[in-house]
PDB file of N, CA and C in Angstrom:
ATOM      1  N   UNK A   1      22.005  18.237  30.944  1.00  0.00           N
ATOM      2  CA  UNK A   1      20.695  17.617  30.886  1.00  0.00           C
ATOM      3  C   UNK A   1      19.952  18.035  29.627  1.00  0.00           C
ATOM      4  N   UNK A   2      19.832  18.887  28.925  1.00  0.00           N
ATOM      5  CA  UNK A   2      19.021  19.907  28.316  1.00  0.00           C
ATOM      6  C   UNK A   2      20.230  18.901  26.764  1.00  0.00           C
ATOM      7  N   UNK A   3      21.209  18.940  26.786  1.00  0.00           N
ATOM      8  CA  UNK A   3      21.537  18.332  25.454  1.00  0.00           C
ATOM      9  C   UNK A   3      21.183  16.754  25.349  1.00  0.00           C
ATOM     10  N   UNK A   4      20.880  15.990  26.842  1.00  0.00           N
ATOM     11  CA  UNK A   4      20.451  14.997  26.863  1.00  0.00           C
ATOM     12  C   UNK A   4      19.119  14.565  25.633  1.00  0.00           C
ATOM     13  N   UNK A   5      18.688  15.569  26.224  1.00  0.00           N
ATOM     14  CA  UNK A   5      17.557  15.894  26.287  1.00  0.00           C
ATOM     15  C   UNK A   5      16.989  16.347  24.479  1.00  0.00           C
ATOM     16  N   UNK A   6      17.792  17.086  23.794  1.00  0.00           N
ATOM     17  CA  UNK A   6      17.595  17.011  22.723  1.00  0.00           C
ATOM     18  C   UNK A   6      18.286  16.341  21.692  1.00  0.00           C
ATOM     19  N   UNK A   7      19.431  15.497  22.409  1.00  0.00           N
ATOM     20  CA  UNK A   7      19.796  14.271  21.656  1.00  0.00           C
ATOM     21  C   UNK A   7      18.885  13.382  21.114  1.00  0.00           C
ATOM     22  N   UNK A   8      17.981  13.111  22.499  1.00  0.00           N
ATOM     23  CA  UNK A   8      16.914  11.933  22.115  1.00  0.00           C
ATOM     24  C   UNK A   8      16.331  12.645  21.114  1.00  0.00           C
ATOM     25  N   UNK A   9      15.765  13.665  21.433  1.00  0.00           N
ATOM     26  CA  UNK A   9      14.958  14.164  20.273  1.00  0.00           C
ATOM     27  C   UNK A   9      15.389  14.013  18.573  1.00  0.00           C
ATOM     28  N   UNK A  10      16.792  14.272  18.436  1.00  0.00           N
ATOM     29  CA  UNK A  10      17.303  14.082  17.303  1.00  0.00           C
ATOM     30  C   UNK A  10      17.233  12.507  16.937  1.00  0.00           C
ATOM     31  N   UNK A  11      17.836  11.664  17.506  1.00  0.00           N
ATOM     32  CA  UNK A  11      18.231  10.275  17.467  1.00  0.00           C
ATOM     33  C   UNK A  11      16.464   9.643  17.193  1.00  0.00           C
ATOM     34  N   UNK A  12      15.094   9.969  17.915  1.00  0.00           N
ATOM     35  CA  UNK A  12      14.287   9.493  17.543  1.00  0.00           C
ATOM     36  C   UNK A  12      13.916  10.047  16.373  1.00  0.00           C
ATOM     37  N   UNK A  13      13.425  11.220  16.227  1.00  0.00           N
ATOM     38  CA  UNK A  13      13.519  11.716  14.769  1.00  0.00           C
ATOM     39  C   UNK A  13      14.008  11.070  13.803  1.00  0.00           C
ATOM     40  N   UNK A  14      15.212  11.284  14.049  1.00  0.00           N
ATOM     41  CA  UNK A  14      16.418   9.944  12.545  1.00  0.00           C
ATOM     42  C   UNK A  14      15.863   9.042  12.515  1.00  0.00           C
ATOM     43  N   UNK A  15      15.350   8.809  13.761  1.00  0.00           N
ATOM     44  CA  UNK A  15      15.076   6.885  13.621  1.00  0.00           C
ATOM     45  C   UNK A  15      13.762   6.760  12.741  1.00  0.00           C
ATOM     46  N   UNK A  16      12.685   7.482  13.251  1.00  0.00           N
ATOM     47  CA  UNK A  16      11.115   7.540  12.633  1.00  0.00           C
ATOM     48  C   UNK A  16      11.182   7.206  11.241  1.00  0.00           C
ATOM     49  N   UNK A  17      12.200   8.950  10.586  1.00  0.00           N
ATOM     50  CA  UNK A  17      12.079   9.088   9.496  1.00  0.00           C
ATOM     51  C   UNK A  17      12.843   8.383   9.019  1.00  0.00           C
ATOM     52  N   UNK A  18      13.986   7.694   9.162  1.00  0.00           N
ATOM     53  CA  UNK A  18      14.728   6.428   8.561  1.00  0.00           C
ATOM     54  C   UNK A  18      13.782   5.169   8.207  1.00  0.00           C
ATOM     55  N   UNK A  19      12.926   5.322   8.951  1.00  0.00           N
ATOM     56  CA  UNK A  19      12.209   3.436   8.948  1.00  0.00           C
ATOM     57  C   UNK A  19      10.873   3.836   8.425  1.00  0.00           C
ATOM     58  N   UNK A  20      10.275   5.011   7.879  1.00  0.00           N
ATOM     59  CA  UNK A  20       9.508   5.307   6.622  1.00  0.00           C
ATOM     60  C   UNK A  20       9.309   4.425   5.633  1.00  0.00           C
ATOM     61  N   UNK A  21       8.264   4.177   5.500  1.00  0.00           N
ATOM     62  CA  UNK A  21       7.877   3.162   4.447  1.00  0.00           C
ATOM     63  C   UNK A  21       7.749   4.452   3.128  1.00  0.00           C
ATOM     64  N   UNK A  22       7.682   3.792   1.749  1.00  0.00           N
ATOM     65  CA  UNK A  22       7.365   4.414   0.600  1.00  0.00           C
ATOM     66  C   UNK A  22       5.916   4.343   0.975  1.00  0.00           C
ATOM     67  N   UNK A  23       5.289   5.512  -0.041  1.00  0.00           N
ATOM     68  CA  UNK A  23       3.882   5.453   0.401  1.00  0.00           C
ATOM     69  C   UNK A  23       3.420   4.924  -1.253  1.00  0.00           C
ATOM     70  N   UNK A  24       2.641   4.114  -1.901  1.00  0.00           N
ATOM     71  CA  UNK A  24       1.950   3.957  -2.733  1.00  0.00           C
ATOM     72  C   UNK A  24       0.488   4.328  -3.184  1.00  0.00           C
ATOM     73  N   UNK A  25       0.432   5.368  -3.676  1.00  0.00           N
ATOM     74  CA  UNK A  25      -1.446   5.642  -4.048  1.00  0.00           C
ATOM     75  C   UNK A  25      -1.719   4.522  -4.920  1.00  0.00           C
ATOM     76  N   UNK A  26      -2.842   4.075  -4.655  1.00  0.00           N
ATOM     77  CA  UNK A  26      -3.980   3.647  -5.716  1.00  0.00           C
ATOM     78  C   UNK A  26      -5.598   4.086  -5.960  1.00  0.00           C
ATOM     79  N   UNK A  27      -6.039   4.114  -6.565  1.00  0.00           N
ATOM     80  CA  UNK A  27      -7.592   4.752  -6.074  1.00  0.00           C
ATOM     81  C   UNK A  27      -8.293   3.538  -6.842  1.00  0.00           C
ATOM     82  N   UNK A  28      -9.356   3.177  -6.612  1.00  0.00           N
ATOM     83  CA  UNK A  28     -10.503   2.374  -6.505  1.00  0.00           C
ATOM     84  C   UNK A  28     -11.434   3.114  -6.997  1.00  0.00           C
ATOM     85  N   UNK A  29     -11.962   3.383  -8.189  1.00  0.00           N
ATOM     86  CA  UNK A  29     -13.046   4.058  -8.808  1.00  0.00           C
ATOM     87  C   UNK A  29     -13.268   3.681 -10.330  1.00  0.00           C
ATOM     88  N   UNK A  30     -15.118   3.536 -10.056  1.00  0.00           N
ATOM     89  CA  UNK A  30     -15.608   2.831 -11.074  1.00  0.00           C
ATOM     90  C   UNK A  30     -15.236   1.487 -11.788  1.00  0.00           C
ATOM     91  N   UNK A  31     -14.876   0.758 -10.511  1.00  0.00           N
ATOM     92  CA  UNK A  31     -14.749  -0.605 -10.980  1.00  0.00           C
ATOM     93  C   UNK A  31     -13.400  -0.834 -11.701  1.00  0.00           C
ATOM     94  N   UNK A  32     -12.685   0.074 -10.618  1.00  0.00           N
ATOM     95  CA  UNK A  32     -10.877  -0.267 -11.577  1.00  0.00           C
ATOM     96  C   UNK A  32      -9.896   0.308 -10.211  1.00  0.00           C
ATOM     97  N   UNK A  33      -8.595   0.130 -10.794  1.00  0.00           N
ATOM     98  CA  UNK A  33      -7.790   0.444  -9.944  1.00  0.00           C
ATOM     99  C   UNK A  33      -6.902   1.337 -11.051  1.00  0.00           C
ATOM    100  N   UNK A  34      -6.476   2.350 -10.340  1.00  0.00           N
ATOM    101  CA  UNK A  34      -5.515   3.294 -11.004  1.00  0.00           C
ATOM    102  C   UNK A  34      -4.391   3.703  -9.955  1.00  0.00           C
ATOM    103  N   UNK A  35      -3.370   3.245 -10.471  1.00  0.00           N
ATOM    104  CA  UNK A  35      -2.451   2.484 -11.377  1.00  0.00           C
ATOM    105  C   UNK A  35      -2.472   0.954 -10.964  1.00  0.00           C
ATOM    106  N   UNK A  36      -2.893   0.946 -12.124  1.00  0.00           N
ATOM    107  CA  UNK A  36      -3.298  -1.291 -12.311  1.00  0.00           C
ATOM    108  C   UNK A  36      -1.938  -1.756 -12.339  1.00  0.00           C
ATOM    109  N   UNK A  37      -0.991  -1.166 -11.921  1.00  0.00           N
ATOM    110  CA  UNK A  37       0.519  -1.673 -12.190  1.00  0.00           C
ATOM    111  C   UNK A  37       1.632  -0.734 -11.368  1.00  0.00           C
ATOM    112  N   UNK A  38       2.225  -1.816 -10.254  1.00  0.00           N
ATOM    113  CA  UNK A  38       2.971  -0.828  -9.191  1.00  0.00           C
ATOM    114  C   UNK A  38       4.475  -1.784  -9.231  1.00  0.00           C
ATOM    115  N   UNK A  39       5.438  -1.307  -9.692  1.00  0.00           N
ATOM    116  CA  UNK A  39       6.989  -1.881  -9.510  1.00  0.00           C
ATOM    117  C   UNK A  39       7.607  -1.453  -8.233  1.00  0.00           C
ATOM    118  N   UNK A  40       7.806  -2.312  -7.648  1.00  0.00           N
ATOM    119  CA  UNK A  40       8.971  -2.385  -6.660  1.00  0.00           C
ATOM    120  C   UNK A  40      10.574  -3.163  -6.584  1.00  0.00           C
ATOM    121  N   UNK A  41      10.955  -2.998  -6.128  1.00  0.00           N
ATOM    122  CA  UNK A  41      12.578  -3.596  -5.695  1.00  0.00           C
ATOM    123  C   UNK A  41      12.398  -4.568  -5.040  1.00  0.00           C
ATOM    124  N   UNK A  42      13.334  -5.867  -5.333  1.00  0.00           N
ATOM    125  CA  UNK A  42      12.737  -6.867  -4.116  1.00  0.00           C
ATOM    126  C   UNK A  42      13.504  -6.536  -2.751  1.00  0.00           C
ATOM    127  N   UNK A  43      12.744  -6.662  -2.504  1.00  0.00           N
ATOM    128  CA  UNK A  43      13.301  -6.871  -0.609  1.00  0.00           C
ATOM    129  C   UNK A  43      12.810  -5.330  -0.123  1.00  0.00           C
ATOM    130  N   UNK A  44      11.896  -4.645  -1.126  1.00  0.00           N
ATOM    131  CA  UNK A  44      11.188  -3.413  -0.297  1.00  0.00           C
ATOM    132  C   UNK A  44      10.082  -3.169   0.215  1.00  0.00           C
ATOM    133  N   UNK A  45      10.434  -2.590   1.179  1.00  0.00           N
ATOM    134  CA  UNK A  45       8.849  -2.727   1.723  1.00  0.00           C
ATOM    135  C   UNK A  45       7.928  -1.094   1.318  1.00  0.00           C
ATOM    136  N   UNK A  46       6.505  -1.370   1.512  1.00  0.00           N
ATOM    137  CA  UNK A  46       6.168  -0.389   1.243  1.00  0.00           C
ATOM    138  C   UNK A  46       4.848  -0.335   1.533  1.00  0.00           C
ATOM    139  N   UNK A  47       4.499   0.774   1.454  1.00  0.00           N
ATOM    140  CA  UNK A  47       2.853   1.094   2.246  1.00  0.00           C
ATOM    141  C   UNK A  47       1.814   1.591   1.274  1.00  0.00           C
ATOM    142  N   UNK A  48       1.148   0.605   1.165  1.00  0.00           N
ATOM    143  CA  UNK A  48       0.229   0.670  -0.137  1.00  0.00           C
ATOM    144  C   UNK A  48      -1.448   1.815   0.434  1.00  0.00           C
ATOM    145  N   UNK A  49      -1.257   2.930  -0.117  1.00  0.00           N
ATOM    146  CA  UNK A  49      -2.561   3.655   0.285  1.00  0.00           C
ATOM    147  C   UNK A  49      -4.387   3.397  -0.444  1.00  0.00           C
ATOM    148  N   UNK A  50      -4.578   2.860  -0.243  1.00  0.00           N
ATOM    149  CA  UNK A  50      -5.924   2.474  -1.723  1.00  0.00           C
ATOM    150  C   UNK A  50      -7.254   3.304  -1.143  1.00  0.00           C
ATOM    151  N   UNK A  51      -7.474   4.178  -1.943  1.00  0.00           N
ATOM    152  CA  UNK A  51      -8.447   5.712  -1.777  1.00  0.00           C
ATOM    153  C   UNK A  51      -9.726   4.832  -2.437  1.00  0.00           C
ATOM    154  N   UNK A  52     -11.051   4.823  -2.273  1.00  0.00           N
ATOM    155  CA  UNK A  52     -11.873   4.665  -2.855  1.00  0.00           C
ATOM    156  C   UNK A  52     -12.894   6.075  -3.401  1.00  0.00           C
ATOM    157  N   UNK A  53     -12.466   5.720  -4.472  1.00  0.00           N
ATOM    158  CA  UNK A  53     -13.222   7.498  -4.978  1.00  0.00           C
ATOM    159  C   UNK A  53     -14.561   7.095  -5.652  1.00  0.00           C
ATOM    160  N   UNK A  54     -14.823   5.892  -5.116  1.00  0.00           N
ATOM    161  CA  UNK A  54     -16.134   5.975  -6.196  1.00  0.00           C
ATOM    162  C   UNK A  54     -17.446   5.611  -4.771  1.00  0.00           C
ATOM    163  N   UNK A  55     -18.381   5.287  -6.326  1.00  0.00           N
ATOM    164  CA  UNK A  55     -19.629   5.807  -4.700  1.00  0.00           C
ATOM    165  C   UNK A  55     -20.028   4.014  -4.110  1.00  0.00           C
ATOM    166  N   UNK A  56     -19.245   3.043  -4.499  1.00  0.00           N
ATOM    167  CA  UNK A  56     -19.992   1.582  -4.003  1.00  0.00           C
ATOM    168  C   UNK A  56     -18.935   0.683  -3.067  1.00  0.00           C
ATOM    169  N   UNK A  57     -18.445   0.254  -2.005  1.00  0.00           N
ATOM    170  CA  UNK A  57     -17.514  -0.029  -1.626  1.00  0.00           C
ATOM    171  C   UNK A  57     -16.638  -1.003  -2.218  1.00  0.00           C
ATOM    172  N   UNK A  58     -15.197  -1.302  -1.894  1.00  0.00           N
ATOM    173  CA  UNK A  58     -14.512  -1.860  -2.932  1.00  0.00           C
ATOM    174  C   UNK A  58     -13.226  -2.870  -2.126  1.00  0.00           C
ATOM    175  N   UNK A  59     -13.433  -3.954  -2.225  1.00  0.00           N
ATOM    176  CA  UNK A  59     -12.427  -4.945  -1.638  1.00  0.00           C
ATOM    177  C   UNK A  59     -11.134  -5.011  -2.261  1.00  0.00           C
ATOM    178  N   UNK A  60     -10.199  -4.391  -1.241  1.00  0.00           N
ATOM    179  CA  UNK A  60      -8.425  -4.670  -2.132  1.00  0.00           C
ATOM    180  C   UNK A  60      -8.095  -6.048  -1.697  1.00  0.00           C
ATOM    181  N   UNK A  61      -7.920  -7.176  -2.568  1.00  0.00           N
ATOM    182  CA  UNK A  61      -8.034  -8.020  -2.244  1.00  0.00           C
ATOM    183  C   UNK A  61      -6.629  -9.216  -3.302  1.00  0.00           C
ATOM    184  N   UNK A  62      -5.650  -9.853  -2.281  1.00  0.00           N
ATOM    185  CA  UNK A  62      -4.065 -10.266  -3.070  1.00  0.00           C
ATOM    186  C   UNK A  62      -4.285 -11.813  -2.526  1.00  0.00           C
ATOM    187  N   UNK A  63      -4.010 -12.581  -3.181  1.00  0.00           N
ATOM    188  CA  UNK A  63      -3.914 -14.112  -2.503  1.00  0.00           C
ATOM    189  C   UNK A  63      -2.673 -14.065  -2.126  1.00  0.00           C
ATOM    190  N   UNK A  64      -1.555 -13.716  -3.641  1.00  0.00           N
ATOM    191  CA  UNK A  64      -0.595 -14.402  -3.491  1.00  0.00           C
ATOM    192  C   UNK A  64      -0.322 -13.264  -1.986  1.00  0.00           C
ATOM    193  N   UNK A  65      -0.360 -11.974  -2.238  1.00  0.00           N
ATOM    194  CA  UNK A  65      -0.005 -11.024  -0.743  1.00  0.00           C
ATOM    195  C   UNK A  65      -0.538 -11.644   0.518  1.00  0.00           C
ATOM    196  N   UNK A  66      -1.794 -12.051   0.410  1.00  0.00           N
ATOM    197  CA  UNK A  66      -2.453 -12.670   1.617  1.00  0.00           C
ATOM    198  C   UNK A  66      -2.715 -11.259   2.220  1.00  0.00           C
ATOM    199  N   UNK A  67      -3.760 -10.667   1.464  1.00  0.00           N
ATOM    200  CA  UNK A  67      -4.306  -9.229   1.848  1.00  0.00           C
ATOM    201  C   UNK A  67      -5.383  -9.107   1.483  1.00  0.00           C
ATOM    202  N   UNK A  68      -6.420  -8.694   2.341  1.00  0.00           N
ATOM    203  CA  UNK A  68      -7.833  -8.735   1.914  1.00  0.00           C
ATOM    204  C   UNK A  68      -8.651  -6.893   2.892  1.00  0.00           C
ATOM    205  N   UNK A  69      -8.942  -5.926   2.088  1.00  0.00           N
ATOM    206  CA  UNK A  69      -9.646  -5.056   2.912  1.00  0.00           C
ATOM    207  C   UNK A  69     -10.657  -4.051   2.411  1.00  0.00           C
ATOM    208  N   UNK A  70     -11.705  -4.249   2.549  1.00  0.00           N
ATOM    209  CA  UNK A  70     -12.973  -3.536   2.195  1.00  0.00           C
ATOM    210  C   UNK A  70     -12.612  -2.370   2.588  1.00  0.00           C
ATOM    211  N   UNK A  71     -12.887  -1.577   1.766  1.00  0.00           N
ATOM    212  CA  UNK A  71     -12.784   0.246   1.610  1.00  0.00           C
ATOM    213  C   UNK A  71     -14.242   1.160   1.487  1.00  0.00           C
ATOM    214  N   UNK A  72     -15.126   1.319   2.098  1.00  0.00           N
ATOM    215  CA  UNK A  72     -16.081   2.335   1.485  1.00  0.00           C
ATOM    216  C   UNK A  72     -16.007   3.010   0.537  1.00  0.00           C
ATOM    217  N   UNK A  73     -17.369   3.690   0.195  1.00  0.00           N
ATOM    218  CA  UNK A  73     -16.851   4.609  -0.624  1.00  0.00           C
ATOM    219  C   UNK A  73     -16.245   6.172   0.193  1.00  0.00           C
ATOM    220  N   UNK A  74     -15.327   6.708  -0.408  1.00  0.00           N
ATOM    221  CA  UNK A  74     -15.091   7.892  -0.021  1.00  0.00           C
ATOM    222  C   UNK A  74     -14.056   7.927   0.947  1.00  0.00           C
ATOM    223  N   UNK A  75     -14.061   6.560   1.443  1.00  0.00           N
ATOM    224  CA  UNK A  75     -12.227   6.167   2.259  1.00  0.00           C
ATOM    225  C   UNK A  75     -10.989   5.640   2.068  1.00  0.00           C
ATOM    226  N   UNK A  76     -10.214   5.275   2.897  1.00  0.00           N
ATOM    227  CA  UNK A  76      -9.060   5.158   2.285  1.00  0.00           C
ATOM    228  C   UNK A  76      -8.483   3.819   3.464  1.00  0.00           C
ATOM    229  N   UNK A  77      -7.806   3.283   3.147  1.00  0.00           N
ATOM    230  CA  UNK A  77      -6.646   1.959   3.727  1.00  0.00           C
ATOM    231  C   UNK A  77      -5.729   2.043   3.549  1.00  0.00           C
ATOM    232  N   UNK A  78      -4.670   1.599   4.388  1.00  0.00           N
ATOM    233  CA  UNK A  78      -3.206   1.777   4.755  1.00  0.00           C
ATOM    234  C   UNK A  78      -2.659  -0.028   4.718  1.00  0.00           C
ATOM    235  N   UNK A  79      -2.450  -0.285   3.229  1.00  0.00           N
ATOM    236  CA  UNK A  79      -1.874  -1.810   3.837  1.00  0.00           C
ATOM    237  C   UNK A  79      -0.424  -1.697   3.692  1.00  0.00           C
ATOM    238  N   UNK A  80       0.513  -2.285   4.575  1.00  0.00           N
ATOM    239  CA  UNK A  80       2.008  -2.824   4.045  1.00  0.00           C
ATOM    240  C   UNK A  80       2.043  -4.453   3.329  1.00  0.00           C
ATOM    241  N   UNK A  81       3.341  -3.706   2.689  1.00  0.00           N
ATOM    242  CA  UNK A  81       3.291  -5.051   2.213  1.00  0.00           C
ATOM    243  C   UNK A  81       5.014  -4.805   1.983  1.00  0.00           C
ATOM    244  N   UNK A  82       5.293  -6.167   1.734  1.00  0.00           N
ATOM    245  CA  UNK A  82       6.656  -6.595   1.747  1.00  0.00           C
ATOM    246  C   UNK A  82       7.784  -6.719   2.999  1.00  0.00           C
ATOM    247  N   UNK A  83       8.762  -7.122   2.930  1.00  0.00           N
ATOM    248  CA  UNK A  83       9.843  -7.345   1.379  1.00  0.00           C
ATOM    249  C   UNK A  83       9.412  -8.711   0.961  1.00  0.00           C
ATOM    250  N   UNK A  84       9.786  -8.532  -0.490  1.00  0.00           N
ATOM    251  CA  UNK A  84       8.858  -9.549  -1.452  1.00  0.00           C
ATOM    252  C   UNK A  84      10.127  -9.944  -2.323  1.00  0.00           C
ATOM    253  N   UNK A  85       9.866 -11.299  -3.097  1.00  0.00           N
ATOM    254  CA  UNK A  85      10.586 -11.791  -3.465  1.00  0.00           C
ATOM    255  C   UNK A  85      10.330 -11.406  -5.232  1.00  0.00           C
ATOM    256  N   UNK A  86      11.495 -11.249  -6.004  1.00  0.00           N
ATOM    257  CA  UNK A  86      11.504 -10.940  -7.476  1.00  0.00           C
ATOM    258  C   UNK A  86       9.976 -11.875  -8.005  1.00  0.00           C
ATOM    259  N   UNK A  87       8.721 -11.133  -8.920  1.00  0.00           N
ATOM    260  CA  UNK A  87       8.106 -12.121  -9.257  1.00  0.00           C
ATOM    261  C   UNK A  87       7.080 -11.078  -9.264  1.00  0.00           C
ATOM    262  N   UNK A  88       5.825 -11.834  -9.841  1.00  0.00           N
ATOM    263  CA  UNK A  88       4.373 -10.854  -9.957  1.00  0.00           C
ATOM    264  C   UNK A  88       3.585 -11.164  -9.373  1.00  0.00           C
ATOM    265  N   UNK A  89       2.726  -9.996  -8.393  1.00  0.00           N
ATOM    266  CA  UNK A  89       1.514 -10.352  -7.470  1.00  0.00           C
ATOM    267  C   UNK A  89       0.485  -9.434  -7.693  1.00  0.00           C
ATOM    268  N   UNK A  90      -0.427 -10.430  -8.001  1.00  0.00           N
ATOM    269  CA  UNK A  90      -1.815 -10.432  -8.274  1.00  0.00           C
ATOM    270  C   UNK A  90      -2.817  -9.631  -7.579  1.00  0.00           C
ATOM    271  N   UNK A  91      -3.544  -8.054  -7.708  1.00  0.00           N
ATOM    272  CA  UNK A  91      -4.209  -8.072  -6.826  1.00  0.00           C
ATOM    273  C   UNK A  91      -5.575  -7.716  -7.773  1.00  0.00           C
ATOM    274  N   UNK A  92      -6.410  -7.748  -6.523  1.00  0.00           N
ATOM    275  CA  UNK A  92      -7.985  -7.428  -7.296  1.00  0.00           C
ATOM    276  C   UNK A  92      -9.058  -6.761  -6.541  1.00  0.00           C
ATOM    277  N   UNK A  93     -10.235  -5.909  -7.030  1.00  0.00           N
ATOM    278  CA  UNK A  93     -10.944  -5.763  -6.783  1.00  0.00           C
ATOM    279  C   UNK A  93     -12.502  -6.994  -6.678  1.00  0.00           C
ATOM    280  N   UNK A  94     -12.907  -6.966  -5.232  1.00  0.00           N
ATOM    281  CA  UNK A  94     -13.678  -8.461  -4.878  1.00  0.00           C
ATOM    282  C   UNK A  94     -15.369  -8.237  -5.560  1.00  0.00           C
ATOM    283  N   UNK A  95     -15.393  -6.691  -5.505  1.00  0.00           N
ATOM    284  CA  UNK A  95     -16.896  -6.618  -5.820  1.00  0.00           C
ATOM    285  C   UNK A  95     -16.796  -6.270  -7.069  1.00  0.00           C
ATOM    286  N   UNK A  96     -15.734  -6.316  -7.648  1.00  0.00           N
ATOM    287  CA  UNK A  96     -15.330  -6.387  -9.261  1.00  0.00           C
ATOM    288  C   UNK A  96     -14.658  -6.389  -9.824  1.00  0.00           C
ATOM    289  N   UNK A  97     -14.651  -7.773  -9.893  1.00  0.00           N
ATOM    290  CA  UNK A  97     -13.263  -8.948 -10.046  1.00  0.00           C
ATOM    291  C   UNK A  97     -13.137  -8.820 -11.764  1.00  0.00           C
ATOM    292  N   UNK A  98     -13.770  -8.546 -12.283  1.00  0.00           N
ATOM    293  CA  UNK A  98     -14.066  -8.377 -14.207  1.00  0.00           C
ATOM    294  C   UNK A  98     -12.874  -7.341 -14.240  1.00  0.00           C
ATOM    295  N   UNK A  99     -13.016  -6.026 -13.948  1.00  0.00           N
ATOM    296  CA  UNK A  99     -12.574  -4.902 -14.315  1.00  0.00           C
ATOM    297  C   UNK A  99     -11.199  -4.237 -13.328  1.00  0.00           C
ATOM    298  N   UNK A 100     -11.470  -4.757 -12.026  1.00  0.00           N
ATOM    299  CA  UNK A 100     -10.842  -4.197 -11.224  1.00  0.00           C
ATOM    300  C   UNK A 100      -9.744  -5.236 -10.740  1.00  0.00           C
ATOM    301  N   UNK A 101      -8.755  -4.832 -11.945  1.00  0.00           N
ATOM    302  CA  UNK A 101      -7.259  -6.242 -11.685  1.00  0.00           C
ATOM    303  C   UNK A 101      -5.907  -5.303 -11.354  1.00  0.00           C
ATOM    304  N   UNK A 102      -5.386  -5.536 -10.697  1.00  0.00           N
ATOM    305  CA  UNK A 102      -3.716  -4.981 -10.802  1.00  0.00           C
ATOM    306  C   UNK A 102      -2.823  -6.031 -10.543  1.00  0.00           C
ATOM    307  N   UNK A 103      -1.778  -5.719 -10.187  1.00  0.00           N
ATOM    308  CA  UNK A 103      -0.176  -6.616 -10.126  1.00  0.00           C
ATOM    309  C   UNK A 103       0.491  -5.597  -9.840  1.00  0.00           C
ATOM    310  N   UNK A 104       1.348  -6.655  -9.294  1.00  0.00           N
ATOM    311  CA  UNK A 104       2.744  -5.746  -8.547  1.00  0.00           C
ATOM    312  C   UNK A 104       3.862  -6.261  -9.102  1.00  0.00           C
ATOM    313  N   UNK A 105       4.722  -5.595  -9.450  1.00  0.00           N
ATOM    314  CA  UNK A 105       6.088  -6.513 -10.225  1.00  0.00           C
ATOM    315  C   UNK A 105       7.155  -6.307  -9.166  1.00  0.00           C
ATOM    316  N   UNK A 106       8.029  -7.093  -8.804  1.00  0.00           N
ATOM    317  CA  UNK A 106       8.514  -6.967  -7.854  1.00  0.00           C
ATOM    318  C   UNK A 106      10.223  -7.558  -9.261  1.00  0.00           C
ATOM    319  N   UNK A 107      10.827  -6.333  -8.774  1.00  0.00           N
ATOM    320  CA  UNK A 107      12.403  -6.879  -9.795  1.00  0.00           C
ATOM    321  C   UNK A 107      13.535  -6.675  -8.848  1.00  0.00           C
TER     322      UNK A 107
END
């Protein structure tokens, strides 16, 4: 019973940490995004983190992704995104669309 028992334990473990997304930082401060430029692999998926370090709130906002999420200041969002097809996607900041541009290259 007791190896039953820590089989599962192993087998879910493997499983969790197998199906881990990549984590992606971006931060949102002063009307920009840093890093304005994130490469991926096609067909990967991955978990985009976007920190807002500045003091006015800040919309991560992708058409072609079909992703839209207001961040405060001083918080943070968890979006996924993908698997994506070879090609470039557009994202932006909504409350400042001038300064605050990135893309995703997907190869």
């Amino acid at each position: 019973m007791k190896f039953a028992a820590v089989l599962s334990v192993l087998i879910l473990g493997l499983s969790s940490s197998a199906f881990a997304l990549r984590e992606i930082v971006i931060v949102a401060k002063d009307g920009k995004f840093a890093p304005d430029m994130v490469e991926l692999a096609v067909d990967e998926k991955v978990e985009l983190l976007v920190k807002n370090e500045g003091t006015d709130a800040e919309e991560f906002e992708s058409i072609e992704l079909h992703r839209e999420k207001v961040i405060p200041p001083g918080k943070s969002a968890r979006i996924k995104i993908g698997p994506l097809k070879a090609g470039t996607y557009i994202f932006f900041g909504e409350f400042h669309p001038e300064t605050a541009k990135g893309k995703i290259i997907v190869k």
